[in-house]
ModelCIF file with pLDDT and N, C-alpha, C, O atoms, coordinates in Angstrom:
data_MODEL
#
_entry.id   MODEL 
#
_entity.id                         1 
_entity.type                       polymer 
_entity.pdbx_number_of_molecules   1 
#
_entity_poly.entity_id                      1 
_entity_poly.type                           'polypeptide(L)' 
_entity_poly.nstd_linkage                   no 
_entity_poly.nstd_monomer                   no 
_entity_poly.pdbx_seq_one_letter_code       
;(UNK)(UNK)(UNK)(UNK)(UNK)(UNK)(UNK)(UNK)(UNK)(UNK)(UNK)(UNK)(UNK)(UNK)(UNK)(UNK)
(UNK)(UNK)(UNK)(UNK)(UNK)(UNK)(UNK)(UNK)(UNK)(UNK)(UNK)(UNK)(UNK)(UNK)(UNK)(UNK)
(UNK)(UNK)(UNK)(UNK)(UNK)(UNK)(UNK)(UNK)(UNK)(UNK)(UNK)(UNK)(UNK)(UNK)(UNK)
;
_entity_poly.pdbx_seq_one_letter_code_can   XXXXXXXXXXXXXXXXXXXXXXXXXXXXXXXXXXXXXXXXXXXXXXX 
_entity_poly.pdbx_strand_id                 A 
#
loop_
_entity_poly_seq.entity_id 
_entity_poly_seq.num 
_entity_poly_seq.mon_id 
_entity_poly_seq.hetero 
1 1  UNK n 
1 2  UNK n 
1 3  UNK n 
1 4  UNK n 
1 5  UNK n 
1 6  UNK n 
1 7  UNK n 
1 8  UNK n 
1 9  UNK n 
1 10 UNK n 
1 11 UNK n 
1 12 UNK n 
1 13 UNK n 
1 14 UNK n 
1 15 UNK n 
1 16 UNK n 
1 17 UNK n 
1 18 UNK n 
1 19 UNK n 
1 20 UNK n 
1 21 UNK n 
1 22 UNK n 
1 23 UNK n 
1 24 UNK n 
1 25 UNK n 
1 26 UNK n 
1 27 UNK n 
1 28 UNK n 
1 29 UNK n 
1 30 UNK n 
1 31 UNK n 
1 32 UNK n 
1 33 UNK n 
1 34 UNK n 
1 35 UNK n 
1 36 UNK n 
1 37 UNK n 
1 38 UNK n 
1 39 UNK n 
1 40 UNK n 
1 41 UNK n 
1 42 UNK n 
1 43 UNK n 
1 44 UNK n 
1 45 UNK n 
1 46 UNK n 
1 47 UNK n 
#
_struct_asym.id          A 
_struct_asym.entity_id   1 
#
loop_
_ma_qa_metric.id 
_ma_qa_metric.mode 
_ma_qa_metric.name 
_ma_qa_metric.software_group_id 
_ma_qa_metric.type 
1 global pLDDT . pLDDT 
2 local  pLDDT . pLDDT 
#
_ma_qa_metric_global.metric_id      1 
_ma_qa_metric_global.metric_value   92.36 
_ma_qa_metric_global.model_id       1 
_ma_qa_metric_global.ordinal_id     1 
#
loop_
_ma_qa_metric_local.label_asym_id 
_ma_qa_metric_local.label_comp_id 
_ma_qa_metric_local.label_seq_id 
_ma_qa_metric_local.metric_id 
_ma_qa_metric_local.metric_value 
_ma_qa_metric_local.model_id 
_ma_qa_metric_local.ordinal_id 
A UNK 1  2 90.00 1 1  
A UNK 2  2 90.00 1 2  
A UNK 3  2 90.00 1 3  
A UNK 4  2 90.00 1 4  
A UNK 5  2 92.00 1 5  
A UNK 6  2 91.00 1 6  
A UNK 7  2 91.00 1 7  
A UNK 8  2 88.00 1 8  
A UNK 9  2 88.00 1 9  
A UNK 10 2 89.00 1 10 
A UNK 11 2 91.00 1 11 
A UNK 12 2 92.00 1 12 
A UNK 13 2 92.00 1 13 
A UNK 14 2 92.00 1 14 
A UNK 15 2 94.00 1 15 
A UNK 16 2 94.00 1 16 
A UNK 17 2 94.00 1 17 
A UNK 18 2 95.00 1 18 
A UNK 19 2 96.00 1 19 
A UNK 20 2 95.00 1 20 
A UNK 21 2 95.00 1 21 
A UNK 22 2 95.00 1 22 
A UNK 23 2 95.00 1 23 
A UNK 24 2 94.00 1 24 
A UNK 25 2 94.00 1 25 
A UNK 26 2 93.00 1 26 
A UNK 27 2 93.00 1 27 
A UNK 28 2 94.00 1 28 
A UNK 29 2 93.00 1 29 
A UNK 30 2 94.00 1 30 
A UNK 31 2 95.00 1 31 
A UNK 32 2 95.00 1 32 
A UNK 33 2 95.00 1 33 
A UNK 34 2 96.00 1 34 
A UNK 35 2 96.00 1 35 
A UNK 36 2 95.00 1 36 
A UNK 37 2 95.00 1 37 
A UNK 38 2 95.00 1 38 
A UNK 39 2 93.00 1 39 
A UNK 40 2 92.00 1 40 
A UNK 41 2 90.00 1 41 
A UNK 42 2 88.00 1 42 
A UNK 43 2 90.00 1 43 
A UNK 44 2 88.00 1 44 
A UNK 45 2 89.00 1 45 
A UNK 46 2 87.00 1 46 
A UNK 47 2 88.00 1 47 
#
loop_
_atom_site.group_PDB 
_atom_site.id 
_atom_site.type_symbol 
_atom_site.label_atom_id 
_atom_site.label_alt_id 
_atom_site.label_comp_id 
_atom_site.label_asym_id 
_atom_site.label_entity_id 
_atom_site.label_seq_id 
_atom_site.pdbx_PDB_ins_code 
_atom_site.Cartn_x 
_atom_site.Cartn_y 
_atom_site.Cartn_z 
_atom_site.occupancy 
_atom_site.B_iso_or_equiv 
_atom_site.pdbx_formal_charge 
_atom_site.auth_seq_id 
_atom_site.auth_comp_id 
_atom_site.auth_asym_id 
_atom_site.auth_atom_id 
_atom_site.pdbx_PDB_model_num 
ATOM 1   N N  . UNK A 1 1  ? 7.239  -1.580  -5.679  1.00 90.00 ? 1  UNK A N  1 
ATOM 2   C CA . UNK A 1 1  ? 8.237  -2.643  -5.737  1.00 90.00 ? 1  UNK A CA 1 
ATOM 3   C C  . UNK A 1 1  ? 9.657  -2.124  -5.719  1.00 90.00 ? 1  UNK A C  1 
ATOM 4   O O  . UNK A 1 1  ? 10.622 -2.877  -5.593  1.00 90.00 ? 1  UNK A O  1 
ATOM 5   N N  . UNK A 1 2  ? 9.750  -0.832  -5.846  1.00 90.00 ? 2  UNK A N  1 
ATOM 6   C CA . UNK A 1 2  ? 11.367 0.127   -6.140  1.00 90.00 ? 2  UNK A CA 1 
ATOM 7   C C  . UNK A 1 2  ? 11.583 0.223   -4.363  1.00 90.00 ? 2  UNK A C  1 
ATOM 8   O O  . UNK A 1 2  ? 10.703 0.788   -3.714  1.00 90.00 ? 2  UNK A O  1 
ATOM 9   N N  . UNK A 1 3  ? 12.940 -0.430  -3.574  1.00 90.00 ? 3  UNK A N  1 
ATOM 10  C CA . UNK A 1 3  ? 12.427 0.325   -2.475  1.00 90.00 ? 3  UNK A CA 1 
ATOM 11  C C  . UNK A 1 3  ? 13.095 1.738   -2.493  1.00 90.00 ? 3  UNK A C  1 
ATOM 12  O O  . UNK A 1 3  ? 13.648 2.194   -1.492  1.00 90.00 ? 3  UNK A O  1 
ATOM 13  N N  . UNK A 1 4  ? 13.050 2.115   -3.161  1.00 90.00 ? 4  UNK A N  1 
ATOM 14  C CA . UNK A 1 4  ? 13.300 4.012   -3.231  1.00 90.00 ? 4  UNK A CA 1 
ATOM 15  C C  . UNK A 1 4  ? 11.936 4.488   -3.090  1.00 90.00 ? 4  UNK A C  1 
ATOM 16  O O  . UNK A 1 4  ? 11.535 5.449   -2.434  1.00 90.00 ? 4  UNK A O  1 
ATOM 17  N N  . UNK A 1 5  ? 11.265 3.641   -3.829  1.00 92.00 ? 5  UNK A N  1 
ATOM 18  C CA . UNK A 1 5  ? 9.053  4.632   -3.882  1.00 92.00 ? 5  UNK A CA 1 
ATOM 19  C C  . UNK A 1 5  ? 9.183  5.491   -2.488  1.00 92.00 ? 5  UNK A C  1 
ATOM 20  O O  . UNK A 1 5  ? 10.101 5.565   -1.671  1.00 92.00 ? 5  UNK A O  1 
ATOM 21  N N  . UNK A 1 6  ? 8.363  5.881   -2.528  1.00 91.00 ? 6  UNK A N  1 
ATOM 22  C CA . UNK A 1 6  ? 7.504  7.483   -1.922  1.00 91.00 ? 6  UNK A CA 1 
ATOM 23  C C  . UNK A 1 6  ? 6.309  7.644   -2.704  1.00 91.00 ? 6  UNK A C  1 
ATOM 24  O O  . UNK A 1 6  ? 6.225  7.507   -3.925  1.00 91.00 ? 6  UNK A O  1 
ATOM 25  N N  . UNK A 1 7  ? 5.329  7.965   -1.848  1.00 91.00 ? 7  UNK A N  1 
ATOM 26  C CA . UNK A 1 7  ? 4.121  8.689   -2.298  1.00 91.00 ? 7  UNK A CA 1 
ATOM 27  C C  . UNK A 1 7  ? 4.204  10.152  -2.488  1.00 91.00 ? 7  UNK A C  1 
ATOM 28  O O  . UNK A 1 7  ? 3.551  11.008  -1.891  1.00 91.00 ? 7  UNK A O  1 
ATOM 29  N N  . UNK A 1 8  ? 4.981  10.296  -3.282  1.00 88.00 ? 8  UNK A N  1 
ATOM 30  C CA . UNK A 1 8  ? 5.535  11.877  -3.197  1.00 88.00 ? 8  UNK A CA 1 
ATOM 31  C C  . UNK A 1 8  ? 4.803  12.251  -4.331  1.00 88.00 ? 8  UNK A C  1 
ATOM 32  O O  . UNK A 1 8  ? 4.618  13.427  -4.017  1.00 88.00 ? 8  UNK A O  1 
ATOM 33  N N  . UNK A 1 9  ? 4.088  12.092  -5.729  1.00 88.00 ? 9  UNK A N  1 
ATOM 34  C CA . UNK A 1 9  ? 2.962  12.794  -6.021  1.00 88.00 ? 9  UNK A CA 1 
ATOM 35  C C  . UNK A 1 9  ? 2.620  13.534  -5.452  1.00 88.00 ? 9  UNK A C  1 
ATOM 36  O O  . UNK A 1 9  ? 3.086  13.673  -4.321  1.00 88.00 ? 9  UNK A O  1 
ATOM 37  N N  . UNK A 1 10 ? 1.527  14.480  -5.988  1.00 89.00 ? 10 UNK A N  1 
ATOM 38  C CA . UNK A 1 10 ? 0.248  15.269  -5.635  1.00 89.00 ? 10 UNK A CA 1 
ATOM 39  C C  . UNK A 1 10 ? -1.070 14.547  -5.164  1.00 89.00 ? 10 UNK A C  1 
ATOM 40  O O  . UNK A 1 10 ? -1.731 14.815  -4.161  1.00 89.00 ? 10 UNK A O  1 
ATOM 41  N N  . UNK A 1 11 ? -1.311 13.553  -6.128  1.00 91.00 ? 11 UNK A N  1 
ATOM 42  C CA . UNK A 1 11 ? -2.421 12.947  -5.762  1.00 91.00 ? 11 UNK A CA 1 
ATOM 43  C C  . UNK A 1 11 ? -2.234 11.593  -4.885  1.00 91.00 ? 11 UNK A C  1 
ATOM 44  O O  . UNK A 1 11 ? -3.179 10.854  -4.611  1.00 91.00 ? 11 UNK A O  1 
ATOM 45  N N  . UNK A 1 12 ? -0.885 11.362  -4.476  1.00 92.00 ? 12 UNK A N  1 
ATOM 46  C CA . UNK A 1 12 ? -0.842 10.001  -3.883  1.00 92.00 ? 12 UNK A CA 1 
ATOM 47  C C  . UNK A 1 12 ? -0.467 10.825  -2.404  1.00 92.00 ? 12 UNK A C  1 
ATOM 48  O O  . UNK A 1 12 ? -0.468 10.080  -1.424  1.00 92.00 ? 12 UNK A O  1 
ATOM 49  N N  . UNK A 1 13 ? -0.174 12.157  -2.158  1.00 92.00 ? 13 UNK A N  1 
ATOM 50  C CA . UNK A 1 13 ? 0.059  12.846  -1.144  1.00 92.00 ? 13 UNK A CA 1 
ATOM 51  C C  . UNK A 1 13 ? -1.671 12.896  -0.907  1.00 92.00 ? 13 UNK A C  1 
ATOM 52  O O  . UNK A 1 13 ? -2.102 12.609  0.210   1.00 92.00 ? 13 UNK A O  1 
ATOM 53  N N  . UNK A 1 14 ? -2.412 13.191  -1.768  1.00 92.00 ? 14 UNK A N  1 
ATOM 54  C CA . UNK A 1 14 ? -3.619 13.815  -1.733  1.00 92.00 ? 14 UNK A CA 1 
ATOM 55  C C  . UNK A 1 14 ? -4.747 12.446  -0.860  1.00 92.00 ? 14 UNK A C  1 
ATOM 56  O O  . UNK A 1 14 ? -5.709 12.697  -0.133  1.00 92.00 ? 14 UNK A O  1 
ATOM 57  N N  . UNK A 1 15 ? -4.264 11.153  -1.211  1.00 94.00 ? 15 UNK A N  1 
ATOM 58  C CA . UNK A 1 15 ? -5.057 10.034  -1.139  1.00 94.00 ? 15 UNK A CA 1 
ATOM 59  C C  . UNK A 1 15 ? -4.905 9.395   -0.105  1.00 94.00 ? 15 UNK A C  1 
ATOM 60  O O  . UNK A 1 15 ? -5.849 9.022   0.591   1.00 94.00 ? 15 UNK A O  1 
ATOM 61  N N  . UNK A 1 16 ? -3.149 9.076   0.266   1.00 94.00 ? 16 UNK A N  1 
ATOM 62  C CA . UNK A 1 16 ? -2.792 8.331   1.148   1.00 94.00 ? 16 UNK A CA 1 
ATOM 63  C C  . UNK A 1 16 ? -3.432 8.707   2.866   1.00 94.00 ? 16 UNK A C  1 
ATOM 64  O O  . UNK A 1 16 ? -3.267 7.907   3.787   1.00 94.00 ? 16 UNK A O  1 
ATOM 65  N N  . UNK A 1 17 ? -4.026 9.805   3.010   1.00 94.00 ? 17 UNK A N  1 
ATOM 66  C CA . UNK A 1 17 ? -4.664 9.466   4.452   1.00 94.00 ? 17 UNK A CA 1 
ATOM 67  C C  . UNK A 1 17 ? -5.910 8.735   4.370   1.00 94.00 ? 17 UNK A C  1 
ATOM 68  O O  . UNK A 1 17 ? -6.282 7.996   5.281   1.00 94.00 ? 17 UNK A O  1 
ATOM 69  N N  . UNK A 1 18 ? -6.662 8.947   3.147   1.00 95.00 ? 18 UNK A N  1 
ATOM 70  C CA . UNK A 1 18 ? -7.693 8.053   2.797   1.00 95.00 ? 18 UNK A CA 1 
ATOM 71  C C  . UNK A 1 18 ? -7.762 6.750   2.755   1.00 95.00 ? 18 UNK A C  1 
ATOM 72  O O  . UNK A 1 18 ? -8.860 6.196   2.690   1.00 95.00 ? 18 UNK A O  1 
ATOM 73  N N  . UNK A 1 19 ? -6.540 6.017   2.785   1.00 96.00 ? 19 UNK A N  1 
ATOM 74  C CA . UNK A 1 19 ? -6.139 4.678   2.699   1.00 96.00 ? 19 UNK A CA 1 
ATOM 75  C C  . UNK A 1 19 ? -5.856 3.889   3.372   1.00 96.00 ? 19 UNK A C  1 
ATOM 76  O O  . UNK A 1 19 ? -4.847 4.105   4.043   1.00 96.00 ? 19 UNK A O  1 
ATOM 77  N N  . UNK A 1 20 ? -6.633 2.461   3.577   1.00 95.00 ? 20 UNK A N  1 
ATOM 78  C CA . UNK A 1 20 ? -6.202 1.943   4.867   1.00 95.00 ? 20 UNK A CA 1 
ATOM 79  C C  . UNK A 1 20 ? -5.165 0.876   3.945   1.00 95.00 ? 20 UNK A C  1 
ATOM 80  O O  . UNK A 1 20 ? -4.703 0.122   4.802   1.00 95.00 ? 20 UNK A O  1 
ATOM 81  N N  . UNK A 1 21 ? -4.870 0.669   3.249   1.00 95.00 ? 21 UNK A N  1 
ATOM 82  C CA . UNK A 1 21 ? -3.120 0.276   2.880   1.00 95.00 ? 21 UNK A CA 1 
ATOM 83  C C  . UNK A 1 21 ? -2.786 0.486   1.614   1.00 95.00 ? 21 UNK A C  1 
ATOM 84  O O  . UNK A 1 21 ? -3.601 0.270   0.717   1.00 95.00 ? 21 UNK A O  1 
ATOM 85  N N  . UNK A 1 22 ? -1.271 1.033   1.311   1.00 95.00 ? 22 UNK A N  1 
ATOM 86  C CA . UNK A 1 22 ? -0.714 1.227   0.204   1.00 95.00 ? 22 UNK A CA 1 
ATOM 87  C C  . UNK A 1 22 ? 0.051  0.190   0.206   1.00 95.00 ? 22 UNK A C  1 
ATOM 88  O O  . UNK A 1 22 ? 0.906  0.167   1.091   1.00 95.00 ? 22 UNK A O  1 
ATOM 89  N N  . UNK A 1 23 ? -0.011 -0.995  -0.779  1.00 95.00 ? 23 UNK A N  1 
ATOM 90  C CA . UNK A 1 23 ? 1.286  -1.919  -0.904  1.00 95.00 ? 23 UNK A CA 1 
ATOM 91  C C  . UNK A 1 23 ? 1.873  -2.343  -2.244  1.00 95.00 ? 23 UNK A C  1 
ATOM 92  O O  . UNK A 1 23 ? 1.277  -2.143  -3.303  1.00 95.00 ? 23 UNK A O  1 
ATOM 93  N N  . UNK A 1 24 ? 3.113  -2.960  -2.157  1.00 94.00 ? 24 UNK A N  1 
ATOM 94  C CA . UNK A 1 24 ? 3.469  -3.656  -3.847  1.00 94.00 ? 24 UNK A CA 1 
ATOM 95  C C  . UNK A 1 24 ? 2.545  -4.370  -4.379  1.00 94.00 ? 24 UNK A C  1 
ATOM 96  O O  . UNK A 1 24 ? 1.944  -5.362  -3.964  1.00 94.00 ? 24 UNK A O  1 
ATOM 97  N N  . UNK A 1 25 ? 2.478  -3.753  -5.381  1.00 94.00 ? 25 UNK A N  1 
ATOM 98  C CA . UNK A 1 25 ? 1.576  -4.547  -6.476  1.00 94.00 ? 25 UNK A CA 1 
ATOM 99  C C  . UNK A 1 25 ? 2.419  -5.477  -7.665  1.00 94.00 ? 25 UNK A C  1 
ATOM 100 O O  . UNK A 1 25 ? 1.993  -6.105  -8.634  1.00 94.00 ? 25 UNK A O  1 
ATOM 101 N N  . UNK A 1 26 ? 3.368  -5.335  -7.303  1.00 93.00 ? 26 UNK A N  1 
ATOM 102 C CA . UNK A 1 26 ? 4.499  -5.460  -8.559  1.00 93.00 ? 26 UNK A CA 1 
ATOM 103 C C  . UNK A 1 26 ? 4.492  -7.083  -9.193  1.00 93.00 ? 26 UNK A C  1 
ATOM 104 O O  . UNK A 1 26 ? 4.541  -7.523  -10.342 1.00 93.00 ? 26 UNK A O  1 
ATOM 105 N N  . UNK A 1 27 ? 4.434  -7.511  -8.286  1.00 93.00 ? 27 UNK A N  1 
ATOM 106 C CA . UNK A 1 27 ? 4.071  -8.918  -8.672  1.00 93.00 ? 27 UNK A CA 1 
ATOM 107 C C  . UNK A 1 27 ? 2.756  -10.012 -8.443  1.00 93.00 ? 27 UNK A C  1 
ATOM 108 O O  . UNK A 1 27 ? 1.749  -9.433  -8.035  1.00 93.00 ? 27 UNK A O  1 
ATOM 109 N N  . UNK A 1 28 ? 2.621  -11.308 -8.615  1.00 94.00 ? 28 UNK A N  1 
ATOM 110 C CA . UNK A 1 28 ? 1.235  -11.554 -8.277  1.00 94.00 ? 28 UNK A CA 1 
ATOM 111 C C  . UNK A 1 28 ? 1.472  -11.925 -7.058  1.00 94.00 ? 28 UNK A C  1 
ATOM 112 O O  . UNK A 1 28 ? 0.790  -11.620 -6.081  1.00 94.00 ? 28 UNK A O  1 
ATOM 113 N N  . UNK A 1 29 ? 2.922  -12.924 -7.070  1.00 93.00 ? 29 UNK A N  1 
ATOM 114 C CA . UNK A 1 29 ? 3.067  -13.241 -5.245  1.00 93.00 ? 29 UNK A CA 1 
ATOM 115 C C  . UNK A 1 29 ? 2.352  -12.570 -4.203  1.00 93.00 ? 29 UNK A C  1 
ATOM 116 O O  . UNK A 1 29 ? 1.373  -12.835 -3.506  1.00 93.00 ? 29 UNK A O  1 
ATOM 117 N N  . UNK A 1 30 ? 3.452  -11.260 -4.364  1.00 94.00 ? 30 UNK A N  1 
ATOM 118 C CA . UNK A 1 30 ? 2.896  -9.937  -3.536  1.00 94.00 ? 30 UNK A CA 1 
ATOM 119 C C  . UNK A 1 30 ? 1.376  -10.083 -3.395  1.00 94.00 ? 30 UNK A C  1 
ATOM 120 O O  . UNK A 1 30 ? 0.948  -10.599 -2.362  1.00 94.00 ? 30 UNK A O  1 
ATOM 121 N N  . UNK A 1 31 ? 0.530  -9.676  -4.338  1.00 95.00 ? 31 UNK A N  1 
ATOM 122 C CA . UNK A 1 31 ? -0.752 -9.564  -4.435  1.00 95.00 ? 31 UNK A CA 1 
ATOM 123 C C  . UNK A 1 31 ? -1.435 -10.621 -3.710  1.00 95.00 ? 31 UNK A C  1 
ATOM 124 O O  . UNK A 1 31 ? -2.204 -10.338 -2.792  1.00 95.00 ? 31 UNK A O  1 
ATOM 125 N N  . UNK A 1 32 ? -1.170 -12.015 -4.117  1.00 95.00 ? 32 UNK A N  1 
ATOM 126 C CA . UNK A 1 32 ? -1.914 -12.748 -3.552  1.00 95.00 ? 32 UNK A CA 1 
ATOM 127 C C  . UNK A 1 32 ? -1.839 -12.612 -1.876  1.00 95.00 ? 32 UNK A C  1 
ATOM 128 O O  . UNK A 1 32 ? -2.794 -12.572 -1.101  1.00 95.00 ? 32 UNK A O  1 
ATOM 129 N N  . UNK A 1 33 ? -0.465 -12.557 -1.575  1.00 95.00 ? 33 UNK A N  1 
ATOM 130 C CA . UNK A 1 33 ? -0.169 -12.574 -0.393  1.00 95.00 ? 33 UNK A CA 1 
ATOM 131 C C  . UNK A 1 33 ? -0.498 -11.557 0.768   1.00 95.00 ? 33 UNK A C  1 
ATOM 132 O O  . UNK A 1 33 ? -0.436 -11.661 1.993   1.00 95.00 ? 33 UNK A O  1 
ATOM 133 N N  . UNK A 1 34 ? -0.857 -10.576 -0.046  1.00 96.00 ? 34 UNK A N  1 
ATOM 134 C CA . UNK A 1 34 ? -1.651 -9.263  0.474   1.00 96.00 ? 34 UNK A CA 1 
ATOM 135 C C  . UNK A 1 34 ? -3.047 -9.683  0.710   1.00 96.00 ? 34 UNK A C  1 
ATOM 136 O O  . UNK A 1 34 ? -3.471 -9.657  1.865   1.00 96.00 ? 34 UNK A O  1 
ATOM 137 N N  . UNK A 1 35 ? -3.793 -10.058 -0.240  1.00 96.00 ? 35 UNK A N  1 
ATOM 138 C CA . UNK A 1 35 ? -5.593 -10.225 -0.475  1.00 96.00 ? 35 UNK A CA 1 
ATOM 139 C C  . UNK A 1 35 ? -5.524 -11.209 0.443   1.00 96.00 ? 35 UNK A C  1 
ATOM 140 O O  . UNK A 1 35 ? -6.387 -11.010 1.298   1.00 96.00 ? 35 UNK A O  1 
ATOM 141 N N  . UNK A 1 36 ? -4.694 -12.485 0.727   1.00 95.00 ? 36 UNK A N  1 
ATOM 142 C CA . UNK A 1 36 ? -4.904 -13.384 1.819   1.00 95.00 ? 36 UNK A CA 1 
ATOM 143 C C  . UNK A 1 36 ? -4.728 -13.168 3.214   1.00 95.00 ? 36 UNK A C  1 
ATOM 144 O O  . UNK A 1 36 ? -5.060 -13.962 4.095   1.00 95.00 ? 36 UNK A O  1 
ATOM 145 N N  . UNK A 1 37 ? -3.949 -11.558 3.446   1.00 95.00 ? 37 UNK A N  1 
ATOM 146 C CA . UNK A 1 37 ? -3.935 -11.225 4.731   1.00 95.00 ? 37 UNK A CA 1 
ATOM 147 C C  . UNK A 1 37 ? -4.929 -9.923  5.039   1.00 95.00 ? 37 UNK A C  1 
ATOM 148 O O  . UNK A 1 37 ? -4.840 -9.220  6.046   1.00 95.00 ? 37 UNK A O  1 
ATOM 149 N N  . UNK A 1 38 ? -5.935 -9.741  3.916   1.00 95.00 ? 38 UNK A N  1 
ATOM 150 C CA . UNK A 1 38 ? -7.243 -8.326  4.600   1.00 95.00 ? 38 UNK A CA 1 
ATOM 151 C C  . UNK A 1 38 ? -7.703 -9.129  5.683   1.00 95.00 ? 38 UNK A C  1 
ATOM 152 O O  . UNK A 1 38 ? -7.573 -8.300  6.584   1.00 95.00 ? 38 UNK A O  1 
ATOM 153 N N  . UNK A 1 39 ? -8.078 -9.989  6.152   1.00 93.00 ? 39 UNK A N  1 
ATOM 154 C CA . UNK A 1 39 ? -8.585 -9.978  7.381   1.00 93.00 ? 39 UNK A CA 1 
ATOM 155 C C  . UNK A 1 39 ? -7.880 -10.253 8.818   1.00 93.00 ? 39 UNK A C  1 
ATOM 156 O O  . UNK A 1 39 ? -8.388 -10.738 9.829   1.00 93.00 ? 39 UNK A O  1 
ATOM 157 N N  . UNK A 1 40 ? -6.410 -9.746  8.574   1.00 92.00 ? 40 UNK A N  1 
ATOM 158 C CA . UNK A 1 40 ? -5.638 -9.644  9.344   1.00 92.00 ? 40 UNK A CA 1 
ATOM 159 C C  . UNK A 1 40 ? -5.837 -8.104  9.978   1.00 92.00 ? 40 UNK A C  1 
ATOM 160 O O  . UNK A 1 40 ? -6.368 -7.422  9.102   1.00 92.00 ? 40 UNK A O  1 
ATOM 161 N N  . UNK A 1 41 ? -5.684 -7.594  10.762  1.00 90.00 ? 41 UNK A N  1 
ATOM 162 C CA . UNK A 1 41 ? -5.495 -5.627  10.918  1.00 90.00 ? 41 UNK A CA 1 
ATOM 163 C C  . UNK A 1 41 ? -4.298 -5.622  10.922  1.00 90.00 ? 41 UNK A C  1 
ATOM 164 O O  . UNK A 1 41 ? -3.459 -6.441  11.298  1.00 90.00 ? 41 UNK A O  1 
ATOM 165 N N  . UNK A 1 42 ? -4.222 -4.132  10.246  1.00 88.00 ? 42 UNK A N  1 
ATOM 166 C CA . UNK A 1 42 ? -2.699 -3.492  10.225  1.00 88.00 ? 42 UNK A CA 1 
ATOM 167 C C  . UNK A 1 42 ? -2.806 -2.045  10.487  1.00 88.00 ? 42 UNK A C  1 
ATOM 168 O O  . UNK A 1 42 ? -3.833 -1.386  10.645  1.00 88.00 ? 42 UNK A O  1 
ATOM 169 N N  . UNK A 1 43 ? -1.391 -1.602  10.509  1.00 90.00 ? 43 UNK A N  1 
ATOM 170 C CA . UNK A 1 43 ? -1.724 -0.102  10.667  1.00 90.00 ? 43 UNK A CA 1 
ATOM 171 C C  . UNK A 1 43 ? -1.907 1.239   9.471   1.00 90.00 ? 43 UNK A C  1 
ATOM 172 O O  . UNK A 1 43 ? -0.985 1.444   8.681   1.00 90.00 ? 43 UNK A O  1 
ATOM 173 N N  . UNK A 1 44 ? -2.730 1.798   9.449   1.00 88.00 ? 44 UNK A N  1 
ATOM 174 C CA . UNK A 1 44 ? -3.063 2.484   8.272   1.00 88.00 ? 44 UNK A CA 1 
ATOM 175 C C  . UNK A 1 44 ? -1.753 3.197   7.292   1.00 88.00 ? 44 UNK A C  1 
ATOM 176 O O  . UNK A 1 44 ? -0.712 3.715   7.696   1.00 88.00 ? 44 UNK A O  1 
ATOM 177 N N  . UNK A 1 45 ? -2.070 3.072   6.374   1.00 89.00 ? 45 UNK A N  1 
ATOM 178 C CA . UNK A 1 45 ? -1.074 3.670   5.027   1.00 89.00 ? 45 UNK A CA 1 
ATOM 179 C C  . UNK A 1 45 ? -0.186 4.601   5.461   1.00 89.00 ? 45 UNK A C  1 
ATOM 180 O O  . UNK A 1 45 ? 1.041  4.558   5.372   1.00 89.00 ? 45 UNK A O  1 
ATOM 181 N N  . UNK A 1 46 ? -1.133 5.766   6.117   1.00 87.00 ? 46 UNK A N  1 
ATOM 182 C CA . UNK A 1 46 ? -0.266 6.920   6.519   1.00 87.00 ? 46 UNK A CA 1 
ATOM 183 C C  . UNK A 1 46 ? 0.678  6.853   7.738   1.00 87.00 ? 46 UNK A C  1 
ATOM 184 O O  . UNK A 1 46 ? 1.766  7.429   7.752   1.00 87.00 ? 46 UNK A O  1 
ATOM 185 N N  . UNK A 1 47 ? 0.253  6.200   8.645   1.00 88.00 ? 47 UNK A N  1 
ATOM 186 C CA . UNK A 1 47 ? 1.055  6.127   9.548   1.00 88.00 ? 47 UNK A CA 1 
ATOM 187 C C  . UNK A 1 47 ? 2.256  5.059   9.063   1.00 88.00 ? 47 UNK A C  1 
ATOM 188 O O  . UNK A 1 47 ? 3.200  4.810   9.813   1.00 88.00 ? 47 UNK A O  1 
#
């Protein structure tokens, strides 16, 4: 939700190709509005 974030960890460096999306969780809006678009495609985390 910061837009400064980075996956700049170790383990979020370590995960993020594993991931088909990293997004804000910060609020529920967000959330809902995310879970109502998985059956949309997007482009993976890392890229």
């Amino acid at each position: 939700g910061d837009p400064r974030f980075r996956p700049a960890t170790a383990a979020l460096r370590a995960i993020l190709p594993l991931l088909d999306d990293l997004v804000d969780g910060s609020s529920v809006k967000n959330l809902t509005d995310f879970i109502l678009s998985l059956a949309r495609p997007a482009p993976a985390a890392d890229a």
